[in-house]
PDB file of N, CA and C in Angstrom:
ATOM      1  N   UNK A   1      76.347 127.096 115.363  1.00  0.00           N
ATOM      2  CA  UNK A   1      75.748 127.045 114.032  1.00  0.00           C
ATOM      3  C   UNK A   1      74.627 126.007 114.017  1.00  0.00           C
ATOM      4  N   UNK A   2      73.526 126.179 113.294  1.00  0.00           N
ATOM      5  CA  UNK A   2      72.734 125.606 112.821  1.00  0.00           C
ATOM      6  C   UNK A   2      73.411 124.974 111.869  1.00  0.00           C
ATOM      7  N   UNK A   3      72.170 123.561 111.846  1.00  0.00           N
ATOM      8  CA  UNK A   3      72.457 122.323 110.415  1.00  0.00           C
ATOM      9  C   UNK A   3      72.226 123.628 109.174  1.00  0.00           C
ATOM     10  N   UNK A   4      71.310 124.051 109.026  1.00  0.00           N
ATOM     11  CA  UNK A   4      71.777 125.160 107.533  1.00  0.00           C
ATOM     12  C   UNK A   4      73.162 125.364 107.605  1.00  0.00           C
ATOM     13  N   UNK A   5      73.385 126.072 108.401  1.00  0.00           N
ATOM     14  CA  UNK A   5      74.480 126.799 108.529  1.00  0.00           C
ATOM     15  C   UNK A   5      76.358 125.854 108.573  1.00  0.00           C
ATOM     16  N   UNK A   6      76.051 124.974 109.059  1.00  0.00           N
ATOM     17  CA  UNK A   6      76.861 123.883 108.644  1.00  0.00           C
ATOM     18  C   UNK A   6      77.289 123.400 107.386  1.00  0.00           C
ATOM     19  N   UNK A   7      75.850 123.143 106.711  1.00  0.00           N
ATOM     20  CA  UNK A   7      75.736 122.225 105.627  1.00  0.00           C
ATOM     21  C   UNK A   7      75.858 123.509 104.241  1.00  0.00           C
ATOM     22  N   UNK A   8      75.727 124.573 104.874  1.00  0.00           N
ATOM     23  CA  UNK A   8      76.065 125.804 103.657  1.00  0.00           C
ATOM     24  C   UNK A   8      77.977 125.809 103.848  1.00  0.00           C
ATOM     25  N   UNK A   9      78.327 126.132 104.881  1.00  0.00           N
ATOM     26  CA  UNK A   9      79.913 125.981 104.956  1.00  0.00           C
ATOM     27  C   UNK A   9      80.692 124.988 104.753  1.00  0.00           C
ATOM     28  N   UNK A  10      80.131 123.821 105.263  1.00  0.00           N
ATOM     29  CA  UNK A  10      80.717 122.642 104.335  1.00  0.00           C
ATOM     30  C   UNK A  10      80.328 122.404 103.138  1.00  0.00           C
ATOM     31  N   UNK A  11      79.548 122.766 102.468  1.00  0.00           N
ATOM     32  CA  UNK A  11      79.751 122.864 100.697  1.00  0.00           C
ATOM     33  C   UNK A  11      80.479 123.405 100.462  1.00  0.00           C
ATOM     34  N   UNK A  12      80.441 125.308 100.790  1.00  0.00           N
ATOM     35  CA  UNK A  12      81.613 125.917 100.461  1.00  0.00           C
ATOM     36  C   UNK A  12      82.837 125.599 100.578  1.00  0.00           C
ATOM     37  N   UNK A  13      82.969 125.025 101.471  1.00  0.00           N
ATOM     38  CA  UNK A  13      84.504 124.699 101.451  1.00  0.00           C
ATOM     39  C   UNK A  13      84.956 123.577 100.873  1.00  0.00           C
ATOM     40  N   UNK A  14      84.099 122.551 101.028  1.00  0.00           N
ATOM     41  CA  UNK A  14      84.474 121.959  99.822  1.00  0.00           C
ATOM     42  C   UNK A  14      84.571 122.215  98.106  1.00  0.00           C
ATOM     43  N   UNK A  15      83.798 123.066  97.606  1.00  0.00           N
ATOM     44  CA  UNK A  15      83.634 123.466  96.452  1.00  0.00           C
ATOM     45  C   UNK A  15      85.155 124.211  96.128  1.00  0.00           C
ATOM     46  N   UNK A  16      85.567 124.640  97.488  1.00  0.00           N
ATOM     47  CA  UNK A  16      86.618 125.193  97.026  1.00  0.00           C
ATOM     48  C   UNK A  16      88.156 124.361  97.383  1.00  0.00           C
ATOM     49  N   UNK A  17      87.604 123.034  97.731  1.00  0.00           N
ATOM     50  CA  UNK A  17      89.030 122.019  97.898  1.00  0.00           C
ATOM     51  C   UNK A  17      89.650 121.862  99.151  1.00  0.00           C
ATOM     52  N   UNK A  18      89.037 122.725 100.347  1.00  0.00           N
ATOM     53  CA  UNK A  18      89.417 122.918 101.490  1.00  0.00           C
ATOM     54  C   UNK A  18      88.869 121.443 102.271  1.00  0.00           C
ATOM     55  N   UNK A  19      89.123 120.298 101.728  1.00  0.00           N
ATOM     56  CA  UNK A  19      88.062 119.590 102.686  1.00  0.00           C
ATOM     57  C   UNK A  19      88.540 119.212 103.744  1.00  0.00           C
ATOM     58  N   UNK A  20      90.458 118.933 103.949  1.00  0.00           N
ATOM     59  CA  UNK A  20      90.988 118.719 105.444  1.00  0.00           C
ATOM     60  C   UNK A  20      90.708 119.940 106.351  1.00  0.00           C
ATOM     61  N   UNK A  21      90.660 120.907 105.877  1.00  0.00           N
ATOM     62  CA  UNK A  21      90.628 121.930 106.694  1.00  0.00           C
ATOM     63  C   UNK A  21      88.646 122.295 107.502  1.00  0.00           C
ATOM     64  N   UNK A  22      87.947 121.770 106.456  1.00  0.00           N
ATOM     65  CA  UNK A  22      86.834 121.658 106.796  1.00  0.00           C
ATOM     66  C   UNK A  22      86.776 120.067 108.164  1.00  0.00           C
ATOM     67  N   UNK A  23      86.831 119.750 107.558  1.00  0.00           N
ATOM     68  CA  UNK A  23      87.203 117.931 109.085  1.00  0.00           C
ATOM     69  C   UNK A  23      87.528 119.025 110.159  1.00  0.00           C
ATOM     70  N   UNK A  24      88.580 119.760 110.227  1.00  0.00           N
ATOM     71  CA  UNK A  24      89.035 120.468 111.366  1.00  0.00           C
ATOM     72  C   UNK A  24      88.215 121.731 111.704  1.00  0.00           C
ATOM     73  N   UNK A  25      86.995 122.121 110.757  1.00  0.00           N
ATOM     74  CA  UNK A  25      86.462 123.211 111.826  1.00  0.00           C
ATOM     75  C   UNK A  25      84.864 122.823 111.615  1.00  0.00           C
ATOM     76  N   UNK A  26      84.467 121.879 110.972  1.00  0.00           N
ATOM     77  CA  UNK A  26      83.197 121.468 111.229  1.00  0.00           C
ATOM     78  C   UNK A  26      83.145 120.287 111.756  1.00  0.00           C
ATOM     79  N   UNK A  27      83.778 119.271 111.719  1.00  0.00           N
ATOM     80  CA  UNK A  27      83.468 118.115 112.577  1.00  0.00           C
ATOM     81  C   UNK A  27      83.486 117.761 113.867  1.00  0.00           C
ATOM     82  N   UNK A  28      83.114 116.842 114.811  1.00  0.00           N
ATOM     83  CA  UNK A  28      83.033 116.888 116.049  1.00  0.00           C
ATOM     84  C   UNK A  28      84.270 115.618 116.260  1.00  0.00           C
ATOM     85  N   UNK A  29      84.627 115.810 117.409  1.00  0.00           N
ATOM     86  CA  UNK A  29      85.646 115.081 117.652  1.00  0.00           C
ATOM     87  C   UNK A  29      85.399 113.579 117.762  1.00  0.00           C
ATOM     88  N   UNK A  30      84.089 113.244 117.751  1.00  0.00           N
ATOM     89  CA  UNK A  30      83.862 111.769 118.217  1.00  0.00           C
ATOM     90  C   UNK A  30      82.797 111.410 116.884  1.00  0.00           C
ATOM     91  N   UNK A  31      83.426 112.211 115.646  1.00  0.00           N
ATOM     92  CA  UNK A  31      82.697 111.949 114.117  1.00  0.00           C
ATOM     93  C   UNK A  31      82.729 110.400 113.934  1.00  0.00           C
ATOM     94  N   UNK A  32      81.721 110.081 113.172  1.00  0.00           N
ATOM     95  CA  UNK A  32      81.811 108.570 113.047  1.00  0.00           C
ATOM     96  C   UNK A  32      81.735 108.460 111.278  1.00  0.00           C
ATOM     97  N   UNK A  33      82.110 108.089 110.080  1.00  0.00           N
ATOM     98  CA  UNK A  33      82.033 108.052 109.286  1.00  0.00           C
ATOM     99  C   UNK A  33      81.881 106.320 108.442  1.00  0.00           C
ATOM    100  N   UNK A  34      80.594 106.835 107.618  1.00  0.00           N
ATOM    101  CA  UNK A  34      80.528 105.512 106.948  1.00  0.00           C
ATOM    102  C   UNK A  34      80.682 104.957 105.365  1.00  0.00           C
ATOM    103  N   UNK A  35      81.575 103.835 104.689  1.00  0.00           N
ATOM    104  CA  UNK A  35      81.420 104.080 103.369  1.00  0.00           C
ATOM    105  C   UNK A  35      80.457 102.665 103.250  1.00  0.00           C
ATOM    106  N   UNK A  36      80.707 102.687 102.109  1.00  0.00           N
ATOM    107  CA  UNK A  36      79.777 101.265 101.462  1.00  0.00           C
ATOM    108  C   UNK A  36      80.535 100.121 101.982  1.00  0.00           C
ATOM    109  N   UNK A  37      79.240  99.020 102.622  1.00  0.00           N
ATOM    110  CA  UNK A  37      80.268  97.884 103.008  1.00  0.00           C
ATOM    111  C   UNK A  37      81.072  97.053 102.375  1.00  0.00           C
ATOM    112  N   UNK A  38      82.188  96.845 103.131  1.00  0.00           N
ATOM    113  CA  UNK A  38      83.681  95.815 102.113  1.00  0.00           C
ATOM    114  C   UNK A  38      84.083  96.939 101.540  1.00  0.00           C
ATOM    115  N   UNK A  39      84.468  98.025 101.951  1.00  0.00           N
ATOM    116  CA  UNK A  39      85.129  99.400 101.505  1.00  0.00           C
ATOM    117  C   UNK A  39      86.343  99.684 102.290  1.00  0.00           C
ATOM    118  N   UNK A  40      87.236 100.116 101.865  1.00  0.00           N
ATOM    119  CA  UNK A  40      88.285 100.652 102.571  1.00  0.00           C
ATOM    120  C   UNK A  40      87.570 101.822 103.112  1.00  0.00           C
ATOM    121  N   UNK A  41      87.883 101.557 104.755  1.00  0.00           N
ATOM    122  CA  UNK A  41      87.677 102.885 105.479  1.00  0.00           C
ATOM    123  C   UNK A  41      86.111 102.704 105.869  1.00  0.00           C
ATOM    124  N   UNK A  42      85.780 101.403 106.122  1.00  0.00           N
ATOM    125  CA  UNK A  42      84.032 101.306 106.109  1.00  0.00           C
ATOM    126  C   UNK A  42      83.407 101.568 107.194  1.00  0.00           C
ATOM    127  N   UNK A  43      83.856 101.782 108.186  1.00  0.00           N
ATOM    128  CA  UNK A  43      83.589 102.739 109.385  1.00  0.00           C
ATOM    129  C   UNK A  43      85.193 103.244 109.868  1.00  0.00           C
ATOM    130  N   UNK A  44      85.294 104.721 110.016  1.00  0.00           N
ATOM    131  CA  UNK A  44      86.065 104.580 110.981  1.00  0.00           C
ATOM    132  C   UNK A  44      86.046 106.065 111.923  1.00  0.00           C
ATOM    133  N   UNK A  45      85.531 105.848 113.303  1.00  0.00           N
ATOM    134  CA  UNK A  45      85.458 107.280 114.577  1.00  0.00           C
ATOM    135  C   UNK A  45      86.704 107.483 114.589  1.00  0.00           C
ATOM    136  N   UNK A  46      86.228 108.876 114.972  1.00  0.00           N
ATOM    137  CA  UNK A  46      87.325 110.083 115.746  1.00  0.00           C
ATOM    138  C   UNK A  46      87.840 111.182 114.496  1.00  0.00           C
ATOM    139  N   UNK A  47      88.147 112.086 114.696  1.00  0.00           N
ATOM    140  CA  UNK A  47      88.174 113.311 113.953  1.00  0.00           C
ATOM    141  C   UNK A  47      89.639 113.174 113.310  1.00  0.00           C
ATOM    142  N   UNK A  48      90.694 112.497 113.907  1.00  0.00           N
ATOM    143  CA  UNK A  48      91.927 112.848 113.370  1.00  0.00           C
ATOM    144  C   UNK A  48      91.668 111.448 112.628  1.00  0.00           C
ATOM    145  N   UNK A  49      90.876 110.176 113.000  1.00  0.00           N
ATOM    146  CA  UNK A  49      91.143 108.899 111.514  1.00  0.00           C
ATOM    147  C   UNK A  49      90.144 109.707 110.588  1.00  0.00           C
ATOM    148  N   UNK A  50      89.530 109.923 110.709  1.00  0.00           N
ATOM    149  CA  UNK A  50      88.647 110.820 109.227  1.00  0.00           C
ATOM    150  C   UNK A  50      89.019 111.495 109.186  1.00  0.00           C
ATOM    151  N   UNK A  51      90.144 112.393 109.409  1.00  0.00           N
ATOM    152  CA  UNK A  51      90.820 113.484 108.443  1.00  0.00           C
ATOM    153  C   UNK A  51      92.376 112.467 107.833  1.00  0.00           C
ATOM    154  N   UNK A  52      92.856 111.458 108.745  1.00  0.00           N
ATOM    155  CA  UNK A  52      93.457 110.481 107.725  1.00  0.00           C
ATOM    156  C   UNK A  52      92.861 109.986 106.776  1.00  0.00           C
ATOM    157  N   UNK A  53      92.065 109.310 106.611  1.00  0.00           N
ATOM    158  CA  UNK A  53      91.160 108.547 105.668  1.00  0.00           C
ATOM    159  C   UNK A  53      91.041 109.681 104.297  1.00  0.00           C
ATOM    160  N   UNK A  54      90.833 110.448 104.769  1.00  0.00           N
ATOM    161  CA  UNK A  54      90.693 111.811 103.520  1.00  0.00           C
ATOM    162  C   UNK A  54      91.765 112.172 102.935  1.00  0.00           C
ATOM    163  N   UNK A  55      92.940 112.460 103.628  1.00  0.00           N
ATOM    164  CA  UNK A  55      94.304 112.455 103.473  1.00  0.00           C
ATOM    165  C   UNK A  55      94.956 111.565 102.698  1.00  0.00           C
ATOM    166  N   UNK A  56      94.480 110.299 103.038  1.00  0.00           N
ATOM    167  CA  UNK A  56      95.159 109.332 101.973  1.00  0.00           C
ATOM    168  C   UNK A  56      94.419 109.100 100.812  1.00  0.00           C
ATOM    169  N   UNK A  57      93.027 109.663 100.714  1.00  0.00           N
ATOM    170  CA  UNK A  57      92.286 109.526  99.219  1.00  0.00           C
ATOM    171  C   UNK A  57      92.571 110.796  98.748  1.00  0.00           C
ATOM    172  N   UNK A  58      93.115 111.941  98.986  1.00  0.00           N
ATOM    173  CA  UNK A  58      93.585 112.797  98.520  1.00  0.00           C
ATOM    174  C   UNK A  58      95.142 112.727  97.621  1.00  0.00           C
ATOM    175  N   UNK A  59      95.776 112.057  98.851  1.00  0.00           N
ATOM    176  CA  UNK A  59      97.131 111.777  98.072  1.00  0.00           C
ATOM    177  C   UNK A  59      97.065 110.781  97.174  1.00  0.00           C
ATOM    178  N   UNK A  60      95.974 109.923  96.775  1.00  0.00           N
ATOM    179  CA  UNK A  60      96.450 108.945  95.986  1.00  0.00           C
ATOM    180  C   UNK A  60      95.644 110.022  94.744  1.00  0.00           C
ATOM    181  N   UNK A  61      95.212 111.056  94.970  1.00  0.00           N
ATOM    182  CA  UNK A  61      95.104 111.533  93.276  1.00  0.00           C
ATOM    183  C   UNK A  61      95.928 112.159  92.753  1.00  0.00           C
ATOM    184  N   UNK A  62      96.241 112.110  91.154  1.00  0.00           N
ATOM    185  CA  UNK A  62      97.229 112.570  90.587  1.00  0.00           C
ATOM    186  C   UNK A  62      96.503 113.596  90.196  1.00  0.00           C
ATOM    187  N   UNK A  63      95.305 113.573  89.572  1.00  0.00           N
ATOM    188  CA  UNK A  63      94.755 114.824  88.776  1.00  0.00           C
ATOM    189  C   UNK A  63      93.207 114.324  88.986  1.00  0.00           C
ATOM    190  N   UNK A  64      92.654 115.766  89.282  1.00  0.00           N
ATOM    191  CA  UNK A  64      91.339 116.215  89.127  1.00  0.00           C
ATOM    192  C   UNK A  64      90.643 116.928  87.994  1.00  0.00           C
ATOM    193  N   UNK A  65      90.121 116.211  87.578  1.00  0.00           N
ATOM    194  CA  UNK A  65      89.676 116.478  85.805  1.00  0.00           C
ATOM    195  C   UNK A  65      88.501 117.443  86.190  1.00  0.00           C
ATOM    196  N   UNK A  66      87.374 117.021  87.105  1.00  0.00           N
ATOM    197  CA  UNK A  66      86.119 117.560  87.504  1.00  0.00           C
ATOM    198  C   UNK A  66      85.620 117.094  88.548  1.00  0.00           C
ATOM    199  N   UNK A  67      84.316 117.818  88.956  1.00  0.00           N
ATOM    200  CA  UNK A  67      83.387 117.226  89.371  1.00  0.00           C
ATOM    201  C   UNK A  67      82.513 118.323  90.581  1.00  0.00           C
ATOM    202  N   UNK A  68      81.555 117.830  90.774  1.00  0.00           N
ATOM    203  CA  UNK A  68      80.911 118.626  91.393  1.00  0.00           C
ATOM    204  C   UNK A  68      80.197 118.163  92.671  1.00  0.00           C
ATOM    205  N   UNK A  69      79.562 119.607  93.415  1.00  0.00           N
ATOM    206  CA  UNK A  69      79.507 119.100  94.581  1.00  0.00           C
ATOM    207  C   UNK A  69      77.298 120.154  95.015  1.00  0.00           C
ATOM    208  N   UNK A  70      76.746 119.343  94.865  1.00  0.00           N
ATOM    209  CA  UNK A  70      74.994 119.570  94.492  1.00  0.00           C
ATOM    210  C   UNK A  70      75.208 120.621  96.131  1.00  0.00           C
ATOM    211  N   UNK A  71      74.006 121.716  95.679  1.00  0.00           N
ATOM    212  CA  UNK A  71      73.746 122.412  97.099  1.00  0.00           C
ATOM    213  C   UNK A  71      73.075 121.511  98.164  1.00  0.00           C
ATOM    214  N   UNK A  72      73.593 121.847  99.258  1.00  0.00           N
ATOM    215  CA  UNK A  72      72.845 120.804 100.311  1.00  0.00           C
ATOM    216  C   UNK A  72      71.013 121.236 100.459  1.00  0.00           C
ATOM    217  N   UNK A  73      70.833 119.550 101.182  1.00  0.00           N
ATOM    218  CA  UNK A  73      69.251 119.780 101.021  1.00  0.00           C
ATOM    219  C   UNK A  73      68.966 118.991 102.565  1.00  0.00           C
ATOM    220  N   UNK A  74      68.285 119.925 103.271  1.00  0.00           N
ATOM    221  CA  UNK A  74      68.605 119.801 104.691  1.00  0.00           C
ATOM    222  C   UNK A  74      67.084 119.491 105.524  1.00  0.00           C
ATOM    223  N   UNK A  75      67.188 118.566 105.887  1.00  0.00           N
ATOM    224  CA  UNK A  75      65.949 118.556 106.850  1.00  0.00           C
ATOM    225  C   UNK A  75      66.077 118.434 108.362  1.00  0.00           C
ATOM    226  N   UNK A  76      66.094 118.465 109.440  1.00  0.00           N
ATOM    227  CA  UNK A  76      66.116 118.952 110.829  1.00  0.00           C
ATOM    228  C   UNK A  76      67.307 118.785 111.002  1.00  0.00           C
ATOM    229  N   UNK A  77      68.380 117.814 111.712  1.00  0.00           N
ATOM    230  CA  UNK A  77      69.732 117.604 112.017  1.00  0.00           C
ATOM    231  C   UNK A  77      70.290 117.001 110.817  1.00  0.00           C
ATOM    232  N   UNK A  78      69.891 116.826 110.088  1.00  0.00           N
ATOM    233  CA  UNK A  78      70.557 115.754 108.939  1.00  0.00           C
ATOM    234  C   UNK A  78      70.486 117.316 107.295  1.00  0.00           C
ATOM    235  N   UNK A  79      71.364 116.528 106.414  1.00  0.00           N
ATOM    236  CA  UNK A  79      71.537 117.371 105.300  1.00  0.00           C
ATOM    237  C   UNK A  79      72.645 116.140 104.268  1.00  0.00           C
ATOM    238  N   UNK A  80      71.909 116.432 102.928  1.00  0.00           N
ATOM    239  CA  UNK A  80      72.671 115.599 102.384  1.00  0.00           C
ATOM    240  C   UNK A  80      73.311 116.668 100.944  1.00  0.00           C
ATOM    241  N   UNK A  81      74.116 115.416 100.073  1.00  0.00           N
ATOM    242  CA  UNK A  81      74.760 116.201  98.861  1.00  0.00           C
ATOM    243  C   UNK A  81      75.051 115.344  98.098  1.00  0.00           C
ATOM    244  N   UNK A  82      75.151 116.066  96.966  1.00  0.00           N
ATOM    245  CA  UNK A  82      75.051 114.898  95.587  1.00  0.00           C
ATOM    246  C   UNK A  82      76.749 115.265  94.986  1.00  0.00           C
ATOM    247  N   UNK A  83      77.689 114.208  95.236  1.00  0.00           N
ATOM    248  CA  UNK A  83      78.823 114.607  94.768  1.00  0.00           C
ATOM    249  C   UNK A  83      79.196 113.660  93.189  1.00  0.00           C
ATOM    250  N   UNK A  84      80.216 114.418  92.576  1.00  0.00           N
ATOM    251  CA  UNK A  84      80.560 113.520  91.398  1.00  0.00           C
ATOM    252  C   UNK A  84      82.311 113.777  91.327  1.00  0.00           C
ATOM    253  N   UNK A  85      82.592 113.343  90.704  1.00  0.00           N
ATOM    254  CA  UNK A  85      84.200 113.520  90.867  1.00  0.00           C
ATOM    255  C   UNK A  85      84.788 112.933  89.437  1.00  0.00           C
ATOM    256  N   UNK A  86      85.772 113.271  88.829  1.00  0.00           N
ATOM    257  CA  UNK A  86      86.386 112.944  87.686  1.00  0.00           C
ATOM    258  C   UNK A  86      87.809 112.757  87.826  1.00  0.00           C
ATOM    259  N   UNK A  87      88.576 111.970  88.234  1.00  0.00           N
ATOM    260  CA  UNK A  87      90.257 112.405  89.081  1.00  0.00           C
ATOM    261  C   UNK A  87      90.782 110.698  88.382  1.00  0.00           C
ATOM    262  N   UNK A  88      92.584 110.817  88.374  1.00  0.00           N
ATOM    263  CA  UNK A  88      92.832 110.181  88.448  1.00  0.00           C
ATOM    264  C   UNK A  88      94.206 109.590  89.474  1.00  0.00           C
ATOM    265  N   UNK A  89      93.810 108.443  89.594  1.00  0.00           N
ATOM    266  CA  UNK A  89      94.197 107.560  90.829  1.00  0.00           C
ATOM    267  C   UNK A  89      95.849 107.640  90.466  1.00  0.00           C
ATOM    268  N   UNK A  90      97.109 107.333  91.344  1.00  0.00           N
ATOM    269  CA  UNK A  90      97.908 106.834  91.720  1.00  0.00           C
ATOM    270  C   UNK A  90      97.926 105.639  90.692  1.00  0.00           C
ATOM    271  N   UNK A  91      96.762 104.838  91.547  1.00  0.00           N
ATOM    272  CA  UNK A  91      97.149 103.344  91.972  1.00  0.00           C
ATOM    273  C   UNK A  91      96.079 102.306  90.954  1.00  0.00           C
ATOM    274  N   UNK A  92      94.737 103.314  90.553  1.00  0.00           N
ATOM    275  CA  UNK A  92      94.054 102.950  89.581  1.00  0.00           C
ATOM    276  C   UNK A  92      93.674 103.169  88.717  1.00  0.00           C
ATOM    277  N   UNK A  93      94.383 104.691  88.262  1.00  0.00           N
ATOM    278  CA  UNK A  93      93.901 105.320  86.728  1.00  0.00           C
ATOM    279  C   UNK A  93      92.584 106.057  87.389  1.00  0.00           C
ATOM    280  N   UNK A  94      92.137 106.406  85.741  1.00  0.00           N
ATOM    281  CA  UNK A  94      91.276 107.645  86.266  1.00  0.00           C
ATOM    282  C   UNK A  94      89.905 106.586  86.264  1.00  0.00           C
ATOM    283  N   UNK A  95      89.006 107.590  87.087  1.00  0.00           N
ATOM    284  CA  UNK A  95      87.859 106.939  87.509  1.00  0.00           C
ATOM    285  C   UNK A  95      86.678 107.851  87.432  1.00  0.00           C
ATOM    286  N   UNK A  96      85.360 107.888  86.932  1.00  0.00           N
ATOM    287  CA  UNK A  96      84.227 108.840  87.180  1.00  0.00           C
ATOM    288  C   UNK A  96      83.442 108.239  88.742  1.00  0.00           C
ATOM    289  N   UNK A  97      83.076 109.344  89.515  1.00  0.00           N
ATOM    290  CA  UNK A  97      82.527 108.530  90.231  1.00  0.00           C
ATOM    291  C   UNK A  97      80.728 109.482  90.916  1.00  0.00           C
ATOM    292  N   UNK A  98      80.579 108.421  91.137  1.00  0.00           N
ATOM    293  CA  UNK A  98      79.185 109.779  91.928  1.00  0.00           C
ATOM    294  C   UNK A  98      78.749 109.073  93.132  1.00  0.00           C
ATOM    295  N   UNK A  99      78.416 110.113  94.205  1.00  0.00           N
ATOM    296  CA  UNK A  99      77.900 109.349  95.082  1.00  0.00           C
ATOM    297  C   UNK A  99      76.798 110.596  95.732  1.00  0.00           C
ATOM    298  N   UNK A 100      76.063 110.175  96.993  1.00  0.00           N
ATOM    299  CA  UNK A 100      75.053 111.104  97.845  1.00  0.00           C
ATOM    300  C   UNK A 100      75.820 110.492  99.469  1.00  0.00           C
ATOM    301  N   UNK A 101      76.137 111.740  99.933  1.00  0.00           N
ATOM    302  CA  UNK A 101      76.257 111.539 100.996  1.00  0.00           C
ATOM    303  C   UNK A 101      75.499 112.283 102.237  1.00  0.00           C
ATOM    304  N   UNK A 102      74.883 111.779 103.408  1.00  0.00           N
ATOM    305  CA  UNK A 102      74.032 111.841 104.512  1.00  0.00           C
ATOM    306  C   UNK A 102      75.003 112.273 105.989  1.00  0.00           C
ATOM    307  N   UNK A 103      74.910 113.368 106.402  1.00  0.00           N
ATOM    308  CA  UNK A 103      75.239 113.897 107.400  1.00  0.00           C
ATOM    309  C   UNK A 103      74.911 114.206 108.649  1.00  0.00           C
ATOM    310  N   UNK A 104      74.927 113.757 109.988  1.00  0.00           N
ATOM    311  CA  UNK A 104      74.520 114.284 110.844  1.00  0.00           C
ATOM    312  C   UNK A 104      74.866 115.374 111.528  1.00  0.00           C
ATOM    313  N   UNK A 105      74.409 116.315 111.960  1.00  0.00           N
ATOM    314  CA  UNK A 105      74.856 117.277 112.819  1.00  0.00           C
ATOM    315  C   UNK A 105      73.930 117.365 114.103  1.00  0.00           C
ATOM    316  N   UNK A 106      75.259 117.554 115.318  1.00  0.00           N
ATOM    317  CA  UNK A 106      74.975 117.853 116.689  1.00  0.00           C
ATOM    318  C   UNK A 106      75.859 118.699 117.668  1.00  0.00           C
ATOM    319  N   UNK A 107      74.865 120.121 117.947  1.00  0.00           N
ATOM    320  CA  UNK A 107      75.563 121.271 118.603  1.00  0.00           C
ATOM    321  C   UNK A 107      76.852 121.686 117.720  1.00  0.00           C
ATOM    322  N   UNK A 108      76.279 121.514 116.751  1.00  0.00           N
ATOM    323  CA  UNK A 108      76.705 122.772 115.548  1.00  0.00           C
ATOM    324  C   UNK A 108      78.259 122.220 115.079  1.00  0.00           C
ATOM    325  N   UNK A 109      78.137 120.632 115.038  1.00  0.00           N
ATOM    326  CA  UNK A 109      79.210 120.017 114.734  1.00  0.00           C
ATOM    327  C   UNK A 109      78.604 118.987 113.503  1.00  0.00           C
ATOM    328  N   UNK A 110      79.289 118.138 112.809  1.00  0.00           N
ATOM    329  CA  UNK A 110      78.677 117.273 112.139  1.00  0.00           C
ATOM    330  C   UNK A 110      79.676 115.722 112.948  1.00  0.00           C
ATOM    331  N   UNK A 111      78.442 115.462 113.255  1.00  0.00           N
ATOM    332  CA  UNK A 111      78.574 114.206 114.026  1.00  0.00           C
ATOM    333  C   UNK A 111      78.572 112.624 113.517  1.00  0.00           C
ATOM    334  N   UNK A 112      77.978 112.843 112.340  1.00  0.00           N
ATOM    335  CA  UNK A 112      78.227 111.713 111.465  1.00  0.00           C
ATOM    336  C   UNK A 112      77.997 112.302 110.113  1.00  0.00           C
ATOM    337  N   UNK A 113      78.841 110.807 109.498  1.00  0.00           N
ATOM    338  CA  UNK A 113      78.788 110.689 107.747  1.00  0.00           C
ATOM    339  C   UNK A 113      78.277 109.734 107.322  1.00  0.00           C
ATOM    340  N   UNK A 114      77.805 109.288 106.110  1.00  0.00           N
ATOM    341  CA  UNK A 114      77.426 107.890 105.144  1.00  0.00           C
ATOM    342  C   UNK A 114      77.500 108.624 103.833  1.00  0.00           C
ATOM    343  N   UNK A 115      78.349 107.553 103.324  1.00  0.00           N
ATOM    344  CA  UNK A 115      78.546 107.679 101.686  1.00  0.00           C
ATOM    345  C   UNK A 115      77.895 106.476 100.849  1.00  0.00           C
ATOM    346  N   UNK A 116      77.313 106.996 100.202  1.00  0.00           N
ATOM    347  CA  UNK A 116      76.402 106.143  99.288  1.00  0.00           C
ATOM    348  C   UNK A 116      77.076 105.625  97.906  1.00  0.00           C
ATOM    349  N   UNK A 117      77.106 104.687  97.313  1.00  0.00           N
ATOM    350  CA  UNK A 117      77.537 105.000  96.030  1.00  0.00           C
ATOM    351  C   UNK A 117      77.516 103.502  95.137  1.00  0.00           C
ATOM    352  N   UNK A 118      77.279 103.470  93.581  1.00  0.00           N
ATOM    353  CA  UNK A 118      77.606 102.075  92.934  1.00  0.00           C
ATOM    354  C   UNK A 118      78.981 101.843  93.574  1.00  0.00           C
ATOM    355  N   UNK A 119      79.694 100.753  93.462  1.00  0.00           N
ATOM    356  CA  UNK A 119      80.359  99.382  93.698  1.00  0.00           C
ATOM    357  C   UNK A 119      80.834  98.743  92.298  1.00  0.00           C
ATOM    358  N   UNK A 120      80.691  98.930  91.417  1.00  0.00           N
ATOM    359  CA  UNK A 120      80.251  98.451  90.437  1.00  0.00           C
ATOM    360  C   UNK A 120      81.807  98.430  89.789  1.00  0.00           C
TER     361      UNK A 120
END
């Protein structure tokens, strides 16, 4: 697959909630993922800790109120997306959140992540 072609299937599947299952057929095994620094989870490689890392921000939601996920906008290996989310936490109540996240893809894998977002 081409970065289009990536960055069209990983929307879809996320749009539709599949996102562990997406880690397991679009990512590359030596994925490197990044959040905002002094973040839980602020770097961490390899395909099975970023499908943990997801796993445990999944389980700590109780409810998903909304949110959305922008069509990707792709320029040579890279493609990004404008996410928002409305859910509430376990551990912190509910939260709005938005962020843009930056993707790499290599040989039809996505090889890296960065998540952007207020801190605030």
């Amino acid at each position: 697959m081409n970065t289009k072609d990536v960055a069209q299937k990983w929307t879809q599947m996320c749009r539709e909630g599949k996102n562990l299952d997406c880690i397991n057929e679009l990512y590359a095994e030596n994925i490197v993922s990044r959040e905002m620094p002094g973040m839980p989870g602020e770097l961490v490689s390899g395909k099975q800790n970023v499908w943990n890392k997801n796993k445990e921000w999944l389980d700590n939601v109780s409810e998903f109120h909304g949110g959305q996920i922008s069509d990707p906008v792709i320029a040579d290996n890279h493609f990004t997306s404008k996410m928002t989310f409305d859910v509430t936490f376990k551990d912190r109540g509910r939260q709005q959140m938005e962020e843009v996240a930056v993707f790499g893809v290599k040989d039809g894998k996505i090889a890296s992540e960065q998540f952007f977002y207020s801190m605030e």
